[in-house]
N, C-alpha and C. Protein backbone atom coordinates (compact mmCIF):
# COMPACT_ATOMS: atom_id res chain seq x y z
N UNK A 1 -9.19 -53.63 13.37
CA UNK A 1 -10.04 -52.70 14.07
C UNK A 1 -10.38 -53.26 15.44
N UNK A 2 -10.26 -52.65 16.46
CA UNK A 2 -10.73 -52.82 18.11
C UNK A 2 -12.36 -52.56 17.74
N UNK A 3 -12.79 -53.43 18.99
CA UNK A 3 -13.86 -53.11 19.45
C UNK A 3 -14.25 -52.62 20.93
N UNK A 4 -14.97 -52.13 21.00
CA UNK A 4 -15.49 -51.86 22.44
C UNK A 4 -17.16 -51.86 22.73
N UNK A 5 -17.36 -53.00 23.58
CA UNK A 5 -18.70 -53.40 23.59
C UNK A 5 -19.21 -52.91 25.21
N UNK A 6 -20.25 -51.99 24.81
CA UNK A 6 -21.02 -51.22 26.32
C UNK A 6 -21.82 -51.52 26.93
N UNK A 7 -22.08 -52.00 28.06
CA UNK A 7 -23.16 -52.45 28.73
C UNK A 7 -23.18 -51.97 30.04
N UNK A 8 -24.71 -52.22 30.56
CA UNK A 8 -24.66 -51.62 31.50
C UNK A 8 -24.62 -52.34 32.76
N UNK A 9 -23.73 -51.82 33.70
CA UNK A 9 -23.23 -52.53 35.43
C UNK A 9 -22.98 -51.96 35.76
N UNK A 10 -23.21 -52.16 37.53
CA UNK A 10 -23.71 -51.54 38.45
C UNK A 10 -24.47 -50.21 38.64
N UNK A 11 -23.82 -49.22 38.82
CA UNK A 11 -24.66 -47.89 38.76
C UNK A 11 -24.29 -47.41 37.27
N UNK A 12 -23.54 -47.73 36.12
CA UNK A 12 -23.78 -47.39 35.03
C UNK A 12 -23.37 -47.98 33.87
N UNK A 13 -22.73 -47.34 33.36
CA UNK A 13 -22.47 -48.19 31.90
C UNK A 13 -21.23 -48.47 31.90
N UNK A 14 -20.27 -49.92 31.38
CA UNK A 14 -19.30 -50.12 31.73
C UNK A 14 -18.75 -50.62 29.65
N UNK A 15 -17.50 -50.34 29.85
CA UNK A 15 -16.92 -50.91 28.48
C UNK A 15 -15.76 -51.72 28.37
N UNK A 16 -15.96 -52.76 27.64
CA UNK A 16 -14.85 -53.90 27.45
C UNK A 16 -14.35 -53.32 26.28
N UNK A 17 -13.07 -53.58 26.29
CA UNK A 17 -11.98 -53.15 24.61
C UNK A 17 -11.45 -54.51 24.65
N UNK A 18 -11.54 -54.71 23.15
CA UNK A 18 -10.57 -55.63 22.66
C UNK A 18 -8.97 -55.37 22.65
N UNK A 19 -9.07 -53.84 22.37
CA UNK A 19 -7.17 -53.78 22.65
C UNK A 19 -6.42 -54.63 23.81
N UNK A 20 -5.88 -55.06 23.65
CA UNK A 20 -4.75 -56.09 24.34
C UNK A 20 -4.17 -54.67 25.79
N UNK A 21 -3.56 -53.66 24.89
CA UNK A 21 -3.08 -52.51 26.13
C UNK A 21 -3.99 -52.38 26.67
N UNK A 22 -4.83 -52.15 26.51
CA UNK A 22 -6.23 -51.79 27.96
C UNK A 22 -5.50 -52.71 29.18
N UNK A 23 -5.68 -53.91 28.76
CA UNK A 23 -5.68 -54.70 30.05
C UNK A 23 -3.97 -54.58 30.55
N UNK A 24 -3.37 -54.32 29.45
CA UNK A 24 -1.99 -54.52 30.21
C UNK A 24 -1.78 -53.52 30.77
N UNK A 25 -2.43 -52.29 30.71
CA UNK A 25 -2.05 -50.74 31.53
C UNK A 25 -3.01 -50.69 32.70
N UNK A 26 -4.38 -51.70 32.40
CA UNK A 26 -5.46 -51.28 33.69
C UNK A 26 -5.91 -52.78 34.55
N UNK A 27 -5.28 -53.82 34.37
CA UNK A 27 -5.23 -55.08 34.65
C UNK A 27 -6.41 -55.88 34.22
N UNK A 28 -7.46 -55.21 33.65
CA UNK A 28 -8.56 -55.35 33.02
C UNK A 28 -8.83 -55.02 31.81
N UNK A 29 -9.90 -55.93 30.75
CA UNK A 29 -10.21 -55.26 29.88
C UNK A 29 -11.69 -54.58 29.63
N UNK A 30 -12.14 -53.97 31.10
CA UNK A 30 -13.09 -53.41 31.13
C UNK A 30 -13.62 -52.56 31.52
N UNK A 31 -13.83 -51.34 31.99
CA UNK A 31 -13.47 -50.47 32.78
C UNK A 31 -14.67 -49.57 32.54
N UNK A 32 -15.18 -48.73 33.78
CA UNK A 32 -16.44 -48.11 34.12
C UNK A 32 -16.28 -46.83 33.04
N UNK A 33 -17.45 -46.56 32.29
CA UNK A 33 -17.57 -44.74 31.81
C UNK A 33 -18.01 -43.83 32.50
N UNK A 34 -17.56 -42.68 32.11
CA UNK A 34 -18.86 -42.15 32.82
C UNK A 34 -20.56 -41.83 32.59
N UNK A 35 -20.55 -42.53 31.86
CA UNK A 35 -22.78 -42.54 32.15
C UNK A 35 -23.18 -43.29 32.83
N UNK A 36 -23.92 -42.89 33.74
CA UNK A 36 -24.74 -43.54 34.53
C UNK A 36 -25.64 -44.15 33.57
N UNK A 37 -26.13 -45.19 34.74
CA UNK A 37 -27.22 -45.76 34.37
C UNK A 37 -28.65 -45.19 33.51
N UNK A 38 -28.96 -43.76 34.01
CA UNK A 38 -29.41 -43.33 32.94
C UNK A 38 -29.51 -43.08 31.70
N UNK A 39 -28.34 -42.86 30.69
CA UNK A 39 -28.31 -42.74 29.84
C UNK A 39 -28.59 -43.69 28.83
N UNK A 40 -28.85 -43.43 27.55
CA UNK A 40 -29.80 -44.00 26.89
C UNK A 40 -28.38 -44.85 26.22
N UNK A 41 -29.11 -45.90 25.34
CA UNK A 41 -27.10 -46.44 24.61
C UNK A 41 -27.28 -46.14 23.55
N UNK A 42 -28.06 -45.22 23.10
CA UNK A 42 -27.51 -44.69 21.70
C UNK A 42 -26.85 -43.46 21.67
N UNK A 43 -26.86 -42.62 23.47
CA UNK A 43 -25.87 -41.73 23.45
C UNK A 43 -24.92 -42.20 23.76
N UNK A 44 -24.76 -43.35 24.59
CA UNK A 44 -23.36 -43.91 24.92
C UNK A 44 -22.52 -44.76 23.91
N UNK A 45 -23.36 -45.13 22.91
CA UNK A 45 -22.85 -45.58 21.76
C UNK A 45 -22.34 -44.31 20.85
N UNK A 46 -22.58 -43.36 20.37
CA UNK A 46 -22.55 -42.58 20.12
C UNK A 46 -21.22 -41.38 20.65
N UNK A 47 -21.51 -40.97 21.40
CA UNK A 47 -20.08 -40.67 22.00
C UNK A 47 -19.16 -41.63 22.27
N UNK A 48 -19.18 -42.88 22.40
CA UNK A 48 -18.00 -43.66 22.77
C UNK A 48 -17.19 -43.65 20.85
N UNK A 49 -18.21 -43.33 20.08
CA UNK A 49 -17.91 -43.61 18.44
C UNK A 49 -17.32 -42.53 17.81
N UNK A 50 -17.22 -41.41 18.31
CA UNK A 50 -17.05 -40.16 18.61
C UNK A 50 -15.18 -39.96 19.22
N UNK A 51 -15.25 -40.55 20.27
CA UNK A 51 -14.15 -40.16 20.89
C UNK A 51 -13.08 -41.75 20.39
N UNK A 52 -13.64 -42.16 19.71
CA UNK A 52 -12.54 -43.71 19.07
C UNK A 52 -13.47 -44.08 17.69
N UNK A 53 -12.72 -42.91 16.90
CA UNK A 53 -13.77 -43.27 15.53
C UNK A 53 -12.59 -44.50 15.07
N UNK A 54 -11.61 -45.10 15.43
CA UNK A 54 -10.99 -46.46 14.73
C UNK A 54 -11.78 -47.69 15.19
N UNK A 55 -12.62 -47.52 16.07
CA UNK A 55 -12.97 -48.45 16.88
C UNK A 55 -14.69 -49.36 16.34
N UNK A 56 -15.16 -50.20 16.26
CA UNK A 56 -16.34 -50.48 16.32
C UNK A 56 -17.21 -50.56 17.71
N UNK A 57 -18.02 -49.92 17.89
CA UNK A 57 -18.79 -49.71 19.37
C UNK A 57 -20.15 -50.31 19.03
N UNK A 58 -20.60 -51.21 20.13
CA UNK A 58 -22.20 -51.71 19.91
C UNK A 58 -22.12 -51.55 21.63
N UNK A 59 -23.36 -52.48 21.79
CA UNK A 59 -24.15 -52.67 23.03
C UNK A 59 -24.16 -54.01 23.16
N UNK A 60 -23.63 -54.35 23.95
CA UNK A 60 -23.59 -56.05 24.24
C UNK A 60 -24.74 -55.81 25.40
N UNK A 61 -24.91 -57.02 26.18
CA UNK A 61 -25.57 -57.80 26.82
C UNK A 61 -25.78 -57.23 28.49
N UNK A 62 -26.92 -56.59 28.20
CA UNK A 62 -27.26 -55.73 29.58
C UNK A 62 -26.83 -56.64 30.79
N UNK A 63 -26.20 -55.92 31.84
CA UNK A 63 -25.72 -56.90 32.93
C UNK A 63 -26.52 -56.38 34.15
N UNK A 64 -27.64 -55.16 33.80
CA UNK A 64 -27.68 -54.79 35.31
C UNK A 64 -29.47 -54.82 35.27
């Protein structure tokens, strides 16, 4: 099972994947969502769980 851990940077919320292809298709394994900074992380947890139900999604370590 992948994970993808959400936190929030710069103007919003950003997500790391453990999948290996992430980084080999986006040179990174981390890449901006779209919620802003506003949003709460139990909706961004929540829809991210939603749109990758194979996946485990938490909230790592606020960056901003």
């Amino acid at each position: 099972m992948y994970v993808i851990e959400v936190m929030k940077g710069g103007n919003g919320w950003v997500a790391r994947f453990s999948d290996p292809q992430v980084e080999a298709l986006f040179g990174t394994d981390t890449l901006p969502t779209a919620f802003t900074e506003k949003a709460d992380s139990e909706r961004v947890v929540a829809e991210l769980r939603r749109l990758n139900p194979d996946c485990h999604v938490f909230v790592g370590e606020v960056t901003a």
